[in-house]
N, C-alpha and C. Protein backbone atom coordinates (compact mmCIF):
# COMPACT_ATOMS: atom_id res chain seq x y z
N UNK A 1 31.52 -68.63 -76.93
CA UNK A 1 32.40 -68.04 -77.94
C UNK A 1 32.66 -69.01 -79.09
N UNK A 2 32.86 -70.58 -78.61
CA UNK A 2 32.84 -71.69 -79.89
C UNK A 2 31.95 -71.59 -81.11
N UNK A 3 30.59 -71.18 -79.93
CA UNK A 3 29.72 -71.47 -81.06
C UNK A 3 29.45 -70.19 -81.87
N UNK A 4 29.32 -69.04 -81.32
CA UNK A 4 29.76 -67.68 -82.41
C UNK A 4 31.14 -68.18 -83.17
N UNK A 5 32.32 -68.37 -83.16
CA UNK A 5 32.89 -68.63 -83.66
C UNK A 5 32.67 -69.49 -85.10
N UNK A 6 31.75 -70.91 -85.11
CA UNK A 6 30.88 -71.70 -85.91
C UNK A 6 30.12 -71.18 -86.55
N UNK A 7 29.40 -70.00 -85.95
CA UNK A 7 27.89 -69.64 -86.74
C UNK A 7 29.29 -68.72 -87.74
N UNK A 8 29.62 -67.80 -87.51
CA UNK A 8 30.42 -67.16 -88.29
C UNK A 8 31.15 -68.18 -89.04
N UNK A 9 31.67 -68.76 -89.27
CA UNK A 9 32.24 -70.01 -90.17
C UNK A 9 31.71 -70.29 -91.23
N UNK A 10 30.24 -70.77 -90.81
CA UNK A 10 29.16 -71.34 -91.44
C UNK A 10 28.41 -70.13 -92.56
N UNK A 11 28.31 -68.99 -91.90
CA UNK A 11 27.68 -67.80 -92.55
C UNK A 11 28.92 -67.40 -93.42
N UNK A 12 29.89 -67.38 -93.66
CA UNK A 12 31.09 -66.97 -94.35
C UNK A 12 30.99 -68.23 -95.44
N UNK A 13 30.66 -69.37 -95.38
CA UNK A 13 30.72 -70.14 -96.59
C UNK A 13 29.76 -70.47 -97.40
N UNK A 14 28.71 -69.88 -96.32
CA UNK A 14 26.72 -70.00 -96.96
C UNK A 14 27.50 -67.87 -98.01
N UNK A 15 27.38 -67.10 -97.63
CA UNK A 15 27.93 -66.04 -98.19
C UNK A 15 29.01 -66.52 -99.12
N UNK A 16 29.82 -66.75 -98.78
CA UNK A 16 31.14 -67.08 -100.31
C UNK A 16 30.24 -67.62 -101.38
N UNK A 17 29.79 -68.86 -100.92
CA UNK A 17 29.12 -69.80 -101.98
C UNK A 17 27.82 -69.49 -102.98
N UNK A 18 27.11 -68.65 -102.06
CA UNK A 18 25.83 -68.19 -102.43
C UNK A 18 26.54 -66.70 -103.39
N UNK A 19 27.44 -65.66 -103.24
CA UNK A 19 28.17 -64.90 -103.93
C UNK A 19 28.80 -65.73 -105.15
N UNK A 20 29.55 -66.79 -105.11
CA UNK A 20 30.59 -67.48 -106.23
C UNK A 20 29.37 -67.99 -107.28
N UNK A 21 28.34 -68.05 -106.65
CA UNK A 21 26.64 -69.12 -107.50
C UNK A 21 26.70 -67.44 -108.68
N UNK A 22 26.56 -66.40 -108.16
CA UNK A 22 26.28 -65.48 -108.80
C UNK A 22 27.71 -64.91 -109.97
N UNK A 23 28.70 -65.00 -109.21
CA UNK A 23 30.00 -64.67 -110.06
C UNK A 23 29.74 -66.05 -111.47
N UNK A 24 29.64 -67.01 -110.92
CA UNK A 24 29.83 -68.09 -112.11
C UNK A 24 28.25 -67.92 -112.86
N UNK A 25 27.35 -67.67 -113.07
CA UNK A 25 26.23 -67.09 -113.87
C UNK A 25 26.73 -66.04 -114.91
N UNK A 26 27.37 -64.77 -114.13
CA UNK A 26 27.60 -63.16 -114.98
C UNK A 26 28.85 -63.34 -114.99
N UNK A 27 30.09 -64.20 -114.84
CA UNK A 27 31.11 -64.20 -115.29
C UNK A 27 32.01 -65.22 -116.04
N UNK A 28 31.15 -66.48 -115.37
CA UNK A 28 32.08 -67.91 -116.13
C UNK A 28 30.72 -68.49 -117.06
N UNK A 29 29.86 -67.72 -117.40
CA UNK A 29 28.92 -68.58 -118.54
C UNK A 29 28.41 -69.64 -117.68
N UNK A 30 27.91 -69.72 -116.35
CA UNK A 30 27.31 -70.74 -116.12
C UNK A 30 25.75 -70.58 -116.44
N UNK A 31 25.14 -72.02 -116.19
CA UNK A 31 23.52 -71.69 -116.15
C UNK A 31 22.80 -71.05 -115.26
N UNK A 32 21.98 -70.79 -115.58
CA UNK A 32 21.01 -69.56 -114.67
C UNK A 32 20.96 -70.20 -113.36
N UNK A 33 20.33 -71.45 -113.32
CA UNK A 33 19.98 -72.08 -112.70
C UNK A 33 20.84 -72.20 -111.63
N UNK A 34 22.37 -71.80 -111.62
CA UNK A 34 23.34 -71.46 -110.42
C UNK A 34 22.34 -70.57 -109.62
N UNK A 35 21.59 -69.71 -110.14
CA UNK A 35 21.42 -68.80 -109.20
C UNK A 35 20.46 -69.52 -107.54
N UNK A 36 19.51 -70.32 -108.42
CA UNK A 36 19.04 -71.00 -107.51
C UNK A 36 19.68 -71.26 -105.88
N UNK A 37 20.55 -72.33 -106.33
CA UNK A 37 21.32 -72.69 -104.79
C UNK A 37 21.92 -71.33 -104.29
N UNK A 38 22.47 -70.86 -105.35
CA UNK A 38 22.98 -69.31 -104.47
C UNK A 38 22.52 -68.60 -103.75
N UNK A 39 21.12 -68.74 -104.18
CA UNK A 39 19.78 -67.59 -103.77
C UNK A 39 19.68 -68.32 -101.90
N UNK A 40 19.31 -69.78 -102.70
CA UNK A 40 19.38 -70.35 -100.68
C UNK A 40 20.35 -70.11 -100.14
N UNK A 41 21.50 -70.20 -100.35
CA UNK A 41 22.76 -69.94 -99.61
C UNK A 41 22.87 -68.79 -99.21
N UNK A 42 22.48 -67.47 -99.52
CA UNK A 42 22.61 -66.40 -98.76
C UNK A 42 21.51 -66.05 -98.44
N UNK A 43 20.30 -67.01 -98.22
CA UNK A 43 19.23 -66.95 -97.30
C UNK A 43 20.01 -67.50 -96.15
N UNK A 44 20.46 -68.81 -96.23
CA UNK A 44 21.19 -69.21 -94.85
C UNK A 44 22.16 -68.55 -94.74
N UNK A 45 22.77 -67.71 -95.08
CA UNK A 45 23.58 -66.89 -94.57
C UNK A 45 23.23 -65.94 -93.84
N UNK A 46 22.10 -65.33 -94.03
CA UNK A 46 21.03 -64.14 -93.66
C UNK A 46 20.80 -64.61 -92.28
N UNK A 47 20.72 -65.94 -91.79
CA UNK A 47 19.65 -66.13 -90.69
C UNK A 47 21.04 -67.08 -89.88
N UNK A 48 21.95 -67.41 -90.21
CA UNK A 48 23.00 -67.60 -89.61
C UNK A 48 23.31 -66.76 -88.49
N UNK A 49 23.52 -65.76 -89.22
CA UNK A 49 24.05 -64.08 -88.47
C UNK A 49 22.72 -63.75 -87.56
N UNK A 50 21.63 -64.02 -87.72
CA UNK A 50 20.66 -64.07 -86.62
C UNK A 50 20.58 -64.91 -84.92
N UNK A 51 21.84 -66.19 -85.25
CA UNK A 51 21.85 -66.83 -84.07
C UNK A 51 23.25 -66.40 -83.24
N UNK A 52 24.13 -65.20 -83.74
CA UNK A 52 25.07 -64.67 -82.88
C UNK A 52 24.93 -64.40 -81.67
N UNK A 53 25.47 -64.58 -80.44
CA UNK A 53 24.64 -63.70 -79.53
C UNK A 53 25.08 -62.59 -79.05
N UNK A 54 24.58 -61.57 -79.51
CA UNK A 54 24.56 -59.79 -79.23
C UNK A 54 23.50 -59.04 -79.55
N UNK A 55 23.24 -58.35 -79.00
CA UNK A 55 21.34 -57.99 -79.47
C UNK A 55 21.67 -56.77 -80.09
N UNK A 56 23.00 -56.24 -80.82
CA UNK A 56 23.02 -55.22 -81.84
C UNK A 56 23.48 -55.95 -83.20
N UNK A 57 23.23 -55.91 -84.34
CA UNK A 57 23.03 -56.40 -85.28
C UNK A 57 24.03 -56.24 -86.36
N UNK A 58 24.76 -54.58 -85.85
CA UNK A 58 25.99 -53.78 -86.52
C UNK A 58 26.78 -54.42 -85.97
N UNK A 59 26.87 -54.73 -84.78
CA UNK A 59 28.24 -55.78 -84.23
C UNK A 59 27.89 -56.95 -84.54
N UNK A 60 27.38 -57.59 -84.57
CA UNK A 60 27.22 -58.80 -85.56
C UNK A 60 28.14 -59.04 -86.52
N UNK A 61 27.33 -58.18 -87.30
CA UNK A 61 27.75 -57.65 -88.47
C UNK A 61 29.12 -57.32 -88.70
N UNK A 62 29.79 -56.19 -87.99
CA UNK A 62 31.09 -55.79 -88.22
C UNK A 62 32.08 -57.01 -87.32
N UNK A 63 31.23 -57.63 -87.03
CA UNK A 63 32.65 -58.85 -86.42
C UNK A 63 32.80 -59.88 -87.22
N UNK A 64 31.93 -60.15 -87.81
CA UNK A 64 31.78 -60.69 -88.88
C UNK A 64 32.77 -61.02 -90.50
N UNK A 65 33.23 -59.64 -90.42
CA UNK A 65 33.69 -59.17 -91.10
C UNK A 65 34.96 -59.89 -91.53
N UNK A 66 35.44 -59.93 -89.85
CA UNK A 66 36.98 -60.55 -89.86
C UNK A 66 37.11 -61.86 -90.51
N UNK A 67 35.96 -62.69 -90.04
CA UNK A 67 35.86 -63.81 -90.15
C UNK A 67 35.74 -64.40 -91.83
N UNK A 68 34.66 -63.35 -92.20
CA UNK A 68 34.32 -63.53 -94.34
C UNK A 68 35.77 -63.00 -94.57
N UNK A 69 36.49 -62.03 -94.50
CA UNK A 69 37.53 -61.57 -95.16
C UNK A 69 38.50 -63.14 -95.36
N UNK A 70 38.94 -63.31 -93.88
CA UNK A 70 39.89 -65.06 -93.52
C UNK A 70 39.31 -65.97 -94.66
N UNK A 71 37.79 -66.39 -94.68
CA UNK A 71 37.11 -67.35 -95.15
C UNK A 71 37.67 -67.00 -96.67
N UNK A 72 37.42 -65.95 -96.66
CA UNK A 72 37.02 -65.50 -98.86
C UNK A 72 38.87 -65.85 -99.54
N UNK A 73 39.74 -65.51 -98.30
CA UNK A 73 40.92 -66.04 -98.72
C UNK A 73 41.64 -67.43 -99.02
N UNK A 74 40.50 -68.01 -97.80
CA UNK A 74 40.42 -69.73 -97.93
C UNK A 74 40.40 -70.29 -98.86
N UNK A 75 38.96 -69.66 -99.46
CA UNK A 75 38.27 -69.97 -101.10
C UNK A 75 39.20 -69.45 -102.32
N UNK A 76 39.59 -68.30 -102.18
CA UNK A 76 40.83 -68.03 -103.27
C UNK A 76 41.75 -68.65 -103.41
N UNK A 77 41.94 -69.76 -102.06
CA UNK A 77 43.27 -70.79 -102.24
C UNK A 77 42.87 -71.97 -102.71
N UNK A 78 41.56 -72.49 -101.89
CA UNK A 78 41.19 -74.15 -102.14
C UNK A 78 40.09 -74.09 -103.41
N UNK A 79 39.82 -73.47 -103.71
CA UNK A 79 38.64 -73.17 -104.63
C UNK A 79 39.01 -72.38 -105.90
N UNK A 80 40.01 -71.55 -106.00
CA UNK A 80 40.55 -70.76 -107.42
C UNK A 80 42.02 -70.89 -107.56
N UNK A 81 42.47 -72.00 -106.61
CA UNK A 81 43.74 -72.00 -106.58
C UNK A 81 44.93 -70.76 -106.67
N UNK A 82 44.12 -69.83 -106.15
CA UNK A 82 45.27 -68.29 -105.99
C UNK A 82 45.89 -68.73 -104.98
N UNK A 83 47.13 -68.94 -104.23
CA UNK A 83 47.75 -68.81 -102.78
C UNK A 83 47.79 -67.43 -102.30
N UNK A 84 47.51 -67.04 -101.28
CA UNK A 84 47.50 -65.87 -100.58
C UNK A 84 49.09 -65.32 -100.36
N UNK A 85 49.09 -64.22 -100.92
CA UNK A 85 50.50 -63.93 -100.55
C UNK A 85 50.46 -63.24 -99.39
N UNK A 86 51.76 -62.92 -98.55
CA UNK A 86 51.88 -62.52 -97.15
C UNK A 86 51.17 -60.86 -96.82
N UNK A 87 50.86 -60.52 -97.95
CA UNK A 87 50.19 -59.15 -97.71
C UNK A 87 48.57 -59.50 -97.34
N UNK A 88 47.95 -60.67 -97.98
CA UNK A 88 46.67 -60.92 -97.50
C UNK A 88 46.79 -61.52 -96.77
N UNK A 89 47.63 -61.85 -96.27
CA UNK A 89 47.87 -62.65 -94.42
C UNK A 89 48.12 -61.94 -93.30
N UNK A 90 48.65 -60.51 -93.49
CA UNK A 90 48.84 -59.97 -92.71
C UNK A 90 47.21 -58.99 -92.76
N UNK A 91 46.96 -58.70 -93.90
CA UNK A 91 45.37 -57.92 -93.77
C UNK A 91 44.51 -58.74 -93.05
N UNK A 92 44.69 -60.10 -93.31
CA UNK A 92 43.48 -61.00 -92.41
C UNK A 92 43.54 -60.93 -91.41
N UNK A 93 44.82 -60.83 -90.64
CA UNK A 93 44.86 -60.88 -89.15
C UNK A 93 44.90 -59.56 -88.58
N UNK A 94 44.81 -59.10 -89.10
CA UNK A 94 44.38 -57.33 -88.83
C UNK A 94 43.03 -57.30 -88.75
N UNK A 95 41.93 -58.37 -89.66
CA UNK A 95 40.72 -58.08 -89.62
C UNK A 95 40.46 -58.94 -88.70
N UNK A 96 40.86 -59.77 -88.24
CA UNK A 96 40.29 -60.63 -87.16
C UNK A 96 40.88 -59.85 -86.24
N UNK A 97 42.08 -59.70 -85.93
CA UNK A 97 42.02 -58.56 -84.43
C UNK A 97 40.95 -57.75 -84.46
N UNK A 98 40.81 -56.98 -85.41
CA UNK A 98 39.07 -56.29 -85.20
C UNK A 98 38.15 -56.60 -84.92
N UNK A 99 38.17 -57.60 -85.54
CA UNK A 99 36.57 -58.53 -85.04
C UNK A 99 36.75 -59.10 -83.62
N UNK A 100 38.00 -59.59 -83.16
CA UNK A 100 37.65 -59.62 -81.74
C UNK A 100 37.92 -58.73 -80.91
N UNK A 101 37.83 -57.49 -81.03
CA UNK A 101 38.18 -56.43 -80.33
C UNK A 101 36.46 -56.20 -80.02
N UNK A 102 36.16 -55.90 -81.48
CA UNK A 102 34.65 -55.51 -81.45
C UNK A 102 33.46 -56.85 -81.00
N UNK A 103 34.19 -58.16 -80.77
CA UNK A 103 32.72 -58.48 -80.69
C UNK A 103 33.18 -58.97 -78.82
N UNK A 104 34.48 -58.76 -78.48
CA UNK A 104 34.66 -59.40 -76.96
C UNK A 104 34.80 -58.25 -76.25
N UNK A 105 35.10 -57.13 -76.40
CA UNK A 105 35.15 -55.49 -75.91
C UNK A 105 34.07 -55.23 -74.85
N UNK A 106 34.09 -55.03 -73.44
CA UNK A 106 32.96 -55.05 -72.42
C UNK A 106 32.12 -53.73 -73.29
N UNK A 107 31.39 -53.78 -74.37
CA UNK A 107 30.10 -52.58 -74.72
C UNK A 107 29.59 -51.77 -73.46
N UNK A 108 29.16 -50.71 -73.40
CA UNK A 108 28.26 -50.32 -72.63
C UNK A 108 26.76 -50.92 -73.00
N UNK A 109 26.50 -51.13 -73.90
CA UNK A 109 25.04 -51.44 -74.07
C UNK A 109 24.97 -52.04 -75.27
């Protein structure tokens, strides 16, 4: 569970970062050339989410979820200096109860 926990970590900041490469190109006038590292970064983000272990891909995926939502709020604090007010604190932990509902939940298959 640590290490799903990590890969999701890791894929939430390869995703933020590789997304923010593209926001700062088409929104803050950066150089193209952002796109570059961005482009790798949500390649490793892509193949991150490949070392989860669950052999359905939608749960992956939707557990995932909880974890980028937490992360992207991180970045709005340490990175754009927004502070999260208590309404996106309480949505985050709503999305992480989901995500561990859905990714620790005995599945049938």
């Amino acid at each position: 569970m640590i290490q799903t926990a990590a890969v999701y970590v890791l894929a939430a900041l390869a995703e933020i970062g590789g997304c923010f490469a593209f926001w700062g190109w088409l929104r803050m006038d950066k150089p193209v050339w952002w796109l570059v590292p961005g482009c790798l970064s949500l390649v490793i983000f892509a193949w991150l989410l490949t070392l989860v272990d669950t052999s359905q891909a939608g749960r992956a995926y939707a557990a995932y979820g909880g974890i980028y939502i937490t992360a992207a709020l991180v970045w709005l604090w340490q990175v754009e200096g927004v502070r999260p007010d208590r309404w996106d604190m309480l949505g985050a932990m709503l999305c992480l109860l989901g995500a561990g509902v859905i990714l620790l939940a005995p599945h049938k298959a």
